[in-house]
Structures are given as C-alpha cells and as structure tokens.
C-alpha atoms as a PDB file:
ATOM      1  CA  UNK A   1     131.514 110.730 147.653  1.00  0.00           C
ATOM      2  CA  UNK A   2     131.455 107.042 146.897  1.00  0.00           C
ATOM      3  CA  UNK A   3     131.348 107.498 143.335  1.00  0.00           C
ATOM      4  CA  UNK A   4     134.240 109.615 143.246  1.00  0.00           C
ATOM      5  CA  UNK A   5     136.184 107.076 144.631  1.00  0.00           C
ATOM      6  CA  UNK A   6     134.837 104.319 142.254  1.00  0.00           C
ATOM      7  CA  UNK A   7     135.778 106.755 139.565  1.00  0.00           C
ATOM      8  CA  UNK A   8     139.249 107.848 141.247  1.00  0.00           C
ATOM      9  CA  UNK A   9     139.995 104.025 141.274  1.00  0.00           C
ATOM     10  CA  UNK A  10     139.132 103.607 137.768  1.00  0.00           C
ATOM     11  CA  UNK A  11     141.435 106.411 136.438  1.00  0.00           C
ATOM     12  CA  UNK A  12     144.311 105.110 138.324  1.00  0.00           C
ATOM     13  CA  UNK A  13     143.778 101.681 136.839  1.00  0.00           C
ATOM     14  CA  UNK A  14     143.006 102.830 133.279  1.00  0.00           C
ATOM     15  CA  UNK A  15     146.297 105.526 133.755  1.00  0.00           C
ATOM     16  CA  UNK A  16     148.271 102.346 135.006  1.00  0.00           C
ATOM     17  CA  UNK A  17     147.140 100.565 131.423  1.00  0.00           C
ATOM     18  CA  UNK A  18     148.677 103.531 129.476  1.00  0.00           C
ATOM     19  CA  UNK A  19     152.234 103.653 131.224  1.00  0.00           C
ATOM     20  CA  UNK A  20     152.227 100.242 130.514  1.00  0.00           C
ATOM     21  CA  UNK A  21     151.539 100.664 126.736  1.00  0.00           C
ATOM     22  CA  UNK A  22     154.241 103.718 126.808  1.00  0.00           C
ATOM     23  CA  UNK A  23     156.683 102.224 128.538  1.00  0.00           C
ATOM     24  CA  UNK A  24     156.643  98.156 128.700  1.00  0.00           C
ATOM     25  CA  UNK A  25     155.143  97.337 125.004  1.00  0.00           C
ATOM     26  CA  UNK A  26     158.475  96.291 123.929  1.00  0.00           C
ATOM     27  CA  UNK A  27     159.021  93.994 127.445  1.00  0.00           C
ATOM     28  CA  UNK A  28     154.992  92.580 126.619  1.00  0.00           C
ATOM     29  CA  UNK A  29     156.291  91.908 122.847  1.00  0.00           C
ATOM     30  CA  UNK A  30     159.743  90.123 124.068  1.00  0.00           C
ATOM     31  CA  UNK A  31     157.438  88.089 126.718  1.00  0.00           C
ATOM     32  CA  UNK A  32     155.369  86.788 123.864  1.00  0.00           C
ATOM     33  CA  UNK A  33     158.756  85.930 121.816  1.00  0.00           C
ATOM     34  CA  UNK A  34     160.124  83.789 124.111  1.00  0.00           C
ATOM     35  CA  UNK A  35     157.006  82.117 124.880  1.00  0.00           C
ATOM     36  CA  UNK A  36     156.223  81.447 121.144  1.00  0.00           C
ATOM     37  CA  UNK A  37     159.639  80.097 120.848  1.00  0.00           C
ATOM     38  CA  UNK A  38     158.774  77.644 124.108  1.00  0.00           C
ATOM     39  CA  UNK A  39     155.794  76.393 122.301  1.00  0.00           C
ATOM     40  CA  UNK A  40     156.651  76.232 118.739  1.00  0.00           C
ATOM     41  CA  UNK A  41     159.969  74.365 119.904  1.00  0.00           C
ATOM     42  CA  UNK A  42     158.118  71.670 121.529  1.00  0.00           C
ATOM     43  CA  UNK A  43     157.833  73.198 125.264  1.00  0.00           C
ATOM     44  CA  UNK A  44     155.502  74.220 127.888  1.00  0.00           C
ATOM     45  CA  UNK A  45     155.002  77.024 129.836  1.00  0.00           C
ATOM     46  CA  UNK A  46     154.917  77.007 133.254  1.00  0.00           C
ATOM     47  CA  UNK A  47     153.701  78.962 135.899  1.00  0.00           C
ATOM     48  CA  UNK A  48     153.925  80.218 139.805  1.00  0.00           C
ATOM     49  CA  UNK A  49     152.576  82.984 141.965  1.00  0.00           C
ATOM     50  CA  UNK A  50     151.629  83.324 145.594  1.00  0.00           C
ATOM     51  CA  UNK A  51     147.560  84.340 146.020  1.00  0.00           C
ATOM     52  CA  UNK A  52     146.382  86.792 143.585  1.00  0.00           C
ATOM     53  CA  UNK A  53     149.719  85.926 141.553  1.00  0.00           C
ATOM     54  CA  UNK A  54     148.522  82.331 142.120  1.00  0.00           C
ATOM     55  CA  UNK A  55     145.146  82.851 140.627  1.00  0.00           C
ATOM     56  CA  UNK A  56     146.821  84.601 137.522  1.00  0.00           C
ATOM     57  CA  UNK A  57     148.942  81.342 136.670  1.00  0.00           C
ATOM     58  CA  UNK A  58     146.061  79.411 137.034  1.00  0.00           C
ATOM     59  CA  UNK A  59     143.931  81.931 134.688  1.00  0.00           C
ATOM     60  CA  UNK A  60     146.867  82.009 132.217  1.00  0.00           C
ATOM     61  CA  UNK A  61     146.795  78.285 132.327  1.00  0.00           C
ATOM     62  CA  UNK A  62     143.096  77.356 131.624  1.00  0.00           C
ATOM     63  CA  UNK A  63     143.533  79.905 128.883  1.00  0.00           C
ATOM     64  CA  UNK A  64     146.496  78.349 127.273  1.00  0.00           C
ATOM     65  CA  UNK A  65     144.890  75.055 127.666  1.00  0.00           C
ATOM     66  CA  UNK A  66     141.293  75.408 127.168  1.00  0.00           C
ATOM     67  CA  UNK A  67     141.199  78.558 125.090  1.00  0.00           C
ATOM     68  CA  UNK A  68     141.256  81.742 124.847  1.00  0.00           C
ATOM     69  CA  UNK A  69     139.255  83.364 121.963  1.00  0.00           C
ATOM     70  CA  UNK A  70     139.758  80.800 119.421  1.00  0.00           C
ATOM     71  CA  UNK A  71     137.844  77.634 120.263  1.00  0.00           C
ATOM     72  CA  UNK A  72     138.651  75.796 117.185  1.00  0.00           C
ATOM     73  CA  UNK A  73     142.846  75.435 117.939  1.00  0.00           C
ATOM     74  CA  UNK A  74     144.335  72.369 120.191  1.00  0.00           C
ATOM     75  CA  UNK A  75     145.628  72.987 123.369  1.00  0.00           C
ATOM     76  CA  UNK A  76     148.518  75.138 124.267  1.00  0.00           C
ATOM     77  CA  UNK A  77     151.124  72.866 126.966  1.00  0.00           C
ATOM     78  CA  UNK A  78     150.656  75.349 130.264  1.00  0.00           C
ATOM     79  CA  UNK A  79     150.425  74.340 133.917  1.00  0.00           C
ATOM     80  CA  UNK A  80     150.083  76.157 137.075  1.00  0.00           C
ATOM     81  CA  UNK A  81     152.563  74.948 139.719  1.00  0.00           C
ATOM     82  CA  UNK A  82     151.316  74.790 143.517  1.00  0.00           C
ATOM     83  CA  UNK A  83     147.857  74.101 142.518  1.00  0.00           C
ATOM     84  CA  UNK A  84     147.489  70.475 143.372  1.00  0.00           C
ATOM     85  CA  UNK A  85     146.860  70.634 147.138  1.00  0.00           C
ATOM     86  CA  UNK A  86     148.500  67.654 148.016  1.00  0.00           C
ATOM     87  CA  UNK A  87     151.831  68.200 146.208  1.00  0.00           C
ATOM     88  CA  UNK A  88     151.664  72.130 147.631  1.00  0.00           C
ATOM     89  CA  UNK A  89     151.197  70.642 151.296  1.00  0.00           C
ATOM     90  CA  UNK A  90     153.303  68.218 151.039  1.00  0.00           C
ATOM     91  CA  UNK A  91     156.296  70.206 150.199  1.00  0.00           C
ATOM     92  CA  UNK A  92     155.490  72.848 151.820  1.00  0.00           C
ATOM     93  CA  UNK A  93     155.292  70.702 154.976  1.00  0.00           C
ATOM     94  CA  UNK A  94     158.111  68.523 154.691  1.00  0.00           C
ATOM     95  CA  UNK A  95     160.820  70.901 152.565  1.00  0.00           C
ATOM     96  CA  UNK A  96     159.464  74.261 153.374  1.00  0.00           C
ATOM     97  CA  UNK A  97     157.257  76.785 151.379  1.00  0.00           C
ATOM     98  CA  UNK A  98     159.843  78.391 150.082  1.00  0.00           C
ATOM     99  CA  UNK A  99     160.728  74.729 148.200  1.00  0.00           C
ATOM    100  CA  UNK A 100     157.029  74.351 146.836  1.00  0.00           C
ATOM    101  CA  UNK A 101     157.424  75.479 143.443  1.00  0.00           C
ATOM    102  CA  UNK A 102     161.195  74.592 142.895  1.00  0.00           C
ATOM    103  CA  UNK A 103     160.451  70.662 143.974  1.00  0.00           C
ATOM    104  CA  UNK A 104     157.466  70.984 141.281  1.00  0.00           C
ATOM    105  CA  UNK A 105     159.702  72.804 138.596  1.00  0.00           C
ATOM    106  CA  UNK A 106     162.495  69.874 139.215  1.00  0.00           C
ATOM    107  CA  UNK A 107     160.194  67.002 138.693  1.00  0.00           C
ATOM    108  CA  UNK A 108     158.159  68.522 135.528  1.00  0.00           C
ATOM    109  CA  UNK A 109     160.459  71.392 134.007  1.00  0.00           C
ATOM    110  CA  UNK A 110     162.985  70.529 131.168  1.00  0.00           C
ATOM    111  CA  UNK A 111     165.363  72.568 128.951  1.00  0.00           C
ATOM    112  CA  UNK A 112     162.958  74.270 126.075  1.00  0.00           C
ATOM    113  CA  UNK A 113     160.730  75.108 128.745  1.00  0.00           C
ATOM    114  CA  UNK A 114     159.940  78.927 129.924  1.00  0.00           C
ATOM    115  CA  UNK A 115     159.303  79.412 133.803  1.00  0.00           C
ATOM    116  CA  UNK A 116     157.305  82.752 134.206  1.00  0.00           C
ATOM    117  CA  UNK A 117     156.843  83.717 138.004  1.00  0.00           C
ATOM    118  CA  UNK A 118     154.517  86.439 138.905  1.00  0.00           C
ATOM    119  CA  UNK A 119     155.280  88.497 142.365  1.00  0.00           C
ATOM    120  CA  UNK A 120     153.645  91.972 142.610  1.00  0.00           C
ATOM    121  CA  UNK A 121     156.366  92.441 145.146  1.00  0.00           C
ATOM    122  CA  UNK A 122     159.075  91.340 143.209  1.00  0.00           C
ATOM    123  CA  UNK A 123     160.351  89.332 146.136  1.00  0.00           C
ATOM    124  CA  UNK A 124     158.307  86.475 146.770  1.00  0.00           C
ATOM    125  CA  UNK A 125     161.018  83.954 148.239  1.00  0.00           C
ATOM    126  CA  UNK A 126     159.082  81.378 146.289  1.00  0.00           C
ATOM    127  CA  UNK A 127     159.198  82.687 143.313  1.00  0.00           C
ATOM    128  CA  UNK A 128     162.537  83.702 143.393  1.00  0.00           C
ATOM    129  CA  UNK A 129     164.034  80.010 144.348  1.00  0.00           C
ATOM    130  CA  UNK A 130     161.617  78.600 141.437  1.00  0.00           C
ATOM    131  CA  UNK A 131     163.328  81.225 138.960  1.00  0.00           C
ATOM    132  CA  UNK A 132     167.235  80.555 140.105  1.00  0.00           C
ATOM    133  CA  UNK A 133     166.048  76.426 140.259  1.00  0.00           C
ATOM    134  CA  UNK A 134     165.048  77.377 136.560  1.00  0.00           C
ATOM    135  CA  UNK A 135     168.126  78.647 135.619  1.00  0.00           C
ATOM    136  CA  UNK A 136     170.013  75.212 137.371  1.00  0.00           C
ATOM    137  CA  UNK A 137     168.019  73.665 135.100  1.00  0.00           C
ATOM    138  CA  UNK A 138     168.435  75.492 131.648  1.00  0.00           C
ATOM    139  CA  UNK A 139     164.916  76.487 131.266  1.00  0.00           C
ATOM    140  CA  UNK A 140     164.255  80.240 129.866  1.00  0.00           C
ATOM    141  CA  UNK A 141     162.570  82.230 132.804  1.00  0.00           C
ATOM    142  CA  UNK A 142     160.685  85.345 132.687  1.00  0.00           C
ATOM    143  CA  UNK A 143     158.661  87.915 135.335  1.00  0.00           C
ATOM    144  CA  UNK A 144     155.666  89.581 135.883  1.00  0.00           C
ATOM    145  CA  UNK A 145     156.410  92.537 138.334  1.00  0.00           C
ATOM    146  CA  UNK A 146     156.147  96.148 139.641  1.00  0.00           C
ATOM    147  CA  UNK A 147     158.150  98.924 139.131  1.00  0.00           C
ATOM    148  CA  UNK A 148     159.818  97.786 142.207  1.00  0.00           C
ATOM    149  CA  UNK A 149     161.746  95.143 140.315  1.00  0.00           C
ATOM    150  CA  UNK A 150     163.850  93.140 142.331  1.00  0.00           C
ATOM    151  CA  UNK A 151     165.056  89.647 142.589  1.00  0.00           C
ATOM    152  CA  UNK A 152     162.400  88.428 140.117  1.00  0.00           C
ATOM    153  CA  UNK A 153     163.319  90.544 137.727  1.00  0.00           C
ATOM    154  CA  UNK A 154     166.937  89.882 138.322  1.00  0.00           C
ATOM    155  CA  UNK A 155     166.193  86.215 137.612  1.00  0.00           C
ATOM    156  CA  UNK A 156     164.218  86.675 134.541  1.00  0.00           C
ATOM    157  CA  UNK A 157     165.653  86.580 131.101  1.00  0.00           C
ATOM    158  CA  UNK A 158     162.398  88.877 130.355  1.00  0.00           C
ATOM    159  CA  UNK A 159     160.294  90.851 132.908  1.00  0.00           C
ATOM    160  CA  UNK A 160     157.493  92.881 132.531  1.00  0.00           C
ATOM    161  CA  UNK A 161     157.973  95.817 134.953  1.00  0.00           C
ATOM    162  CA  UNK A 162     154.097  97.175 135.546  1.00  0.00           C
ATOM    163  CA  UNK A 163     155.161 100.905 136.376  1.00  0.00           C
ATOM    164  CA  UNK A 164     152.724 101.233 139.401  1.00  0.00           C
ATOM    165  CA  UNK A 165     153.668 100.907 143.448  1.00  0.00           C
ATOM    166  CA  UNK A 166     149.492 100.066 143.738  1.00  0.00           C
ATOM    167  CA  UNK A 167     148.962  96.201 144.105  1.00  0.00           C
ATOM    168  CA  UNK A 168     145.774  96.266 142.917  1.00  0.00           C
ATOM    169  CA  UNK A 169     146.790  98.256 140.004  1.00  0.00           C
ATOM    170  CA  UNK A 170     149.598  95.981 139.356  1.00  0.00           C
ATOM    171  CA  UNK A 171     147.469  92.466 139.525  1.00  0.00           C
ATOM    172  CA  UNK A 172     144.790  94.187 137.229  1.00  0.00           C
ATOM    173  CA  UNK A 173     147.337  94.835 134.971  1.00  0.00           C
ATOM    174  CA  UNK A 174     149.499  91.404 134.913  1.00  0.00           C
ATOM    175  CA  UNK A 175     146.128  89.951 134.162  1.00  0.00           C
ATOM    176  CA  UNK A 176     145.877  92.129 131.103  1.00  0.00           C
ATOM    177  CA  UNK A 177     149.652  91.083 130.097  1.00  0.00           C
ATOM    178  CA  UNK A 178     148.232  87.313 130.432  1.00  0.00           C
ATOM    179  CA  UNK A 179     145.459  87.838 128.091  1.00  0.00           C
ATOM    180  CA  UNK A 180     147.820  89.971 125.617  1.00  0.00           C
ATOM    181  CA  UNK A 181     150.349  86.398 126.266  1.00  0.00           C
ATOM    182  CA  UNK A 182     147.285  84.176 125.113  1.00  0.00           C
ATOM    183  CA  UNK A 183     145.922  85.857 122.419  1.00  0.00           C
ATOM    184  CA  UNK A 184     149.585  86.038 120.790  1.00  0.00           C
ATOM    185  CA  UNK A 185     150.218  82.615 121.225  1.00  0.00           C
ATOM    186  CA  UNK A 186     146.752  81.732 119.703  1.00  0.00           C
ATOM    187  CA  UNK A 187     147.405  83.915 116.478  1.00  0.00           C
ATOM    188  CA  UNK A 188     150.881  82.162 116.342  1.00  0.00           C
ATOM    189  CA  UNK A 189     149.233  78.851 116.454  1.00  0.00           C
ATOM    190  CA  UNK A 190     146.791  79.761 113.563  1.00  0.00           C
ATOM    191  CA  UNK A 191     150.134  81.197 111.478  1.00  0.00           C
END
C-alpha cells in the first residue's frame, strides 16, 4: 500500500511536468526573454516568496550567482529579498509583513530590473504589494503561480501558470521553471 502511494505521488508530479510542457512552454520561453533582456541590459533579477516560495528565490539566486551547470562563466546579478533576518524583522516589525519585500524592492530595485514573485497561491499579500511597488517603480515584473492565477498574475508582465491545484505539485514544478530560468540565462551568457 505504501508504495502505491509513493508511486501515485510520482505520476501526479511527473503528469504535472507534462501539462506544463503542453501548455506553459511558451509562458517558460517569454520568462527567460525578459530575464535575458534584464541581464544583458545591465540589470538584476530579483526575487520574493513566502516559505517554500522563499526557499525557491533563494535557490534561483545561488544559482544565478554561483552557478548553475557552467562553472567557468561570472556571476549572474540575482538576490533573494527577505533573506537577511534583520532587514525581514525589522520591517516586518515596524511597517508590517506585508511591507517586507516592497521596503527591500524600494531601496535596491531600479528601472531595467525584473521583479519575479513566486506565490503557489497566487495571493500572497506580500508578494502582491512587492509586484504593484514594482510597477511604481518601472521595473519589469513577472510570476510564478498555479492555475489559480490571481493577483500575482495580474501584476506580472509574464506569469508562469503551473496547471495544478496540488501545492506540492506546484513548488516541485516552479523549481523546475527556476532551473529551466538558469540554464537559459547561462547559455545566453556563453552566446
């Protein structure tokens, strides 16, 4: 019985992976577009995510900035926002957590820029203000969500609609968008 549930779980995830290649290649490709175009223009990529979501940015970030496959290139400009505990308690202490990636995003985000928020939900209030603060601002913005959509997506001059309901399903497979993100900006770097 256990198996079959290991197994049932595995199906759903690998099924997940091929509605996403059927249905959101050309959302993956315009993701990696607009990201390029950050980079290559002299920008950085920034991202934001509440707990799984969170650890995602900070994955897509020591990709970007370490490496990914190619250990030979230089650095790709990335950072994770609400990962410096003191900054994240700070603000969310004294302006609220819904302020604690918008007060980062003010103080480090410029025009040329891309913002991409991750919310399974599509709602995360945090991510949301971070995505309209991006907009203020004039930096490009896109999403990682569900099928679910919402105000994310609505925020997002790109989104990536995984077309699952299943969290887990979902996370697994923005984590597979990240690594399709990094290895597209690498071979653009080597180009």
């Amino acid at each position: 019985m256990h198996e079959s549930v290991l197994a049932e779980q595995i199906r759903a995830s690998i099924a997940t992976k091929e509605r996403l290649l059927a249905r959101c290649l050309g959302e993956i490709e315009a993701l990696c577009a607009v990201a390029e175009r950050a980079v290559a223009g002299g920008g950085k990529l920034m991202f934001c995510g509440n707990g799984g979501s969170a650890c995602d940015a900070a994955h897509a970030v020591g990709e970007l900035v370490g490496w990914f496959e190619d250990k030979q290139r230089d650095g790709i400009a990335a950072l994770a926002l609400g990962h410096e505990v003191p900054t994240l308690t700070a603000i969310g202490n004294d302006a609220g957590y819904v302020e604690v990636f918008a007060r980062q995003l003010r103080a480090l985000g410029r025009p040329g820029d891309l913002l991409i928020g991750i919310s399974t939900s599509g709602g995360s209030r945090n991510v949301v203000r971070a995505l309209a603060v991006a907009r203020e601002l004039g930096i490009a913005t896109a999403a990682l969500a569900s099928e679910r959509g919402g105000p994310v997506v609505e925020l997002a001059d790109v989104a990536v609609r995984v077309p699952s309901a299943d969290t887990a399903r979902i996370q697994e497979s923005h984590l597979l968008v990240v690594h399709l993100l990094c290895g597209h900006l690498e071979r653009a770097q080597r180009a």
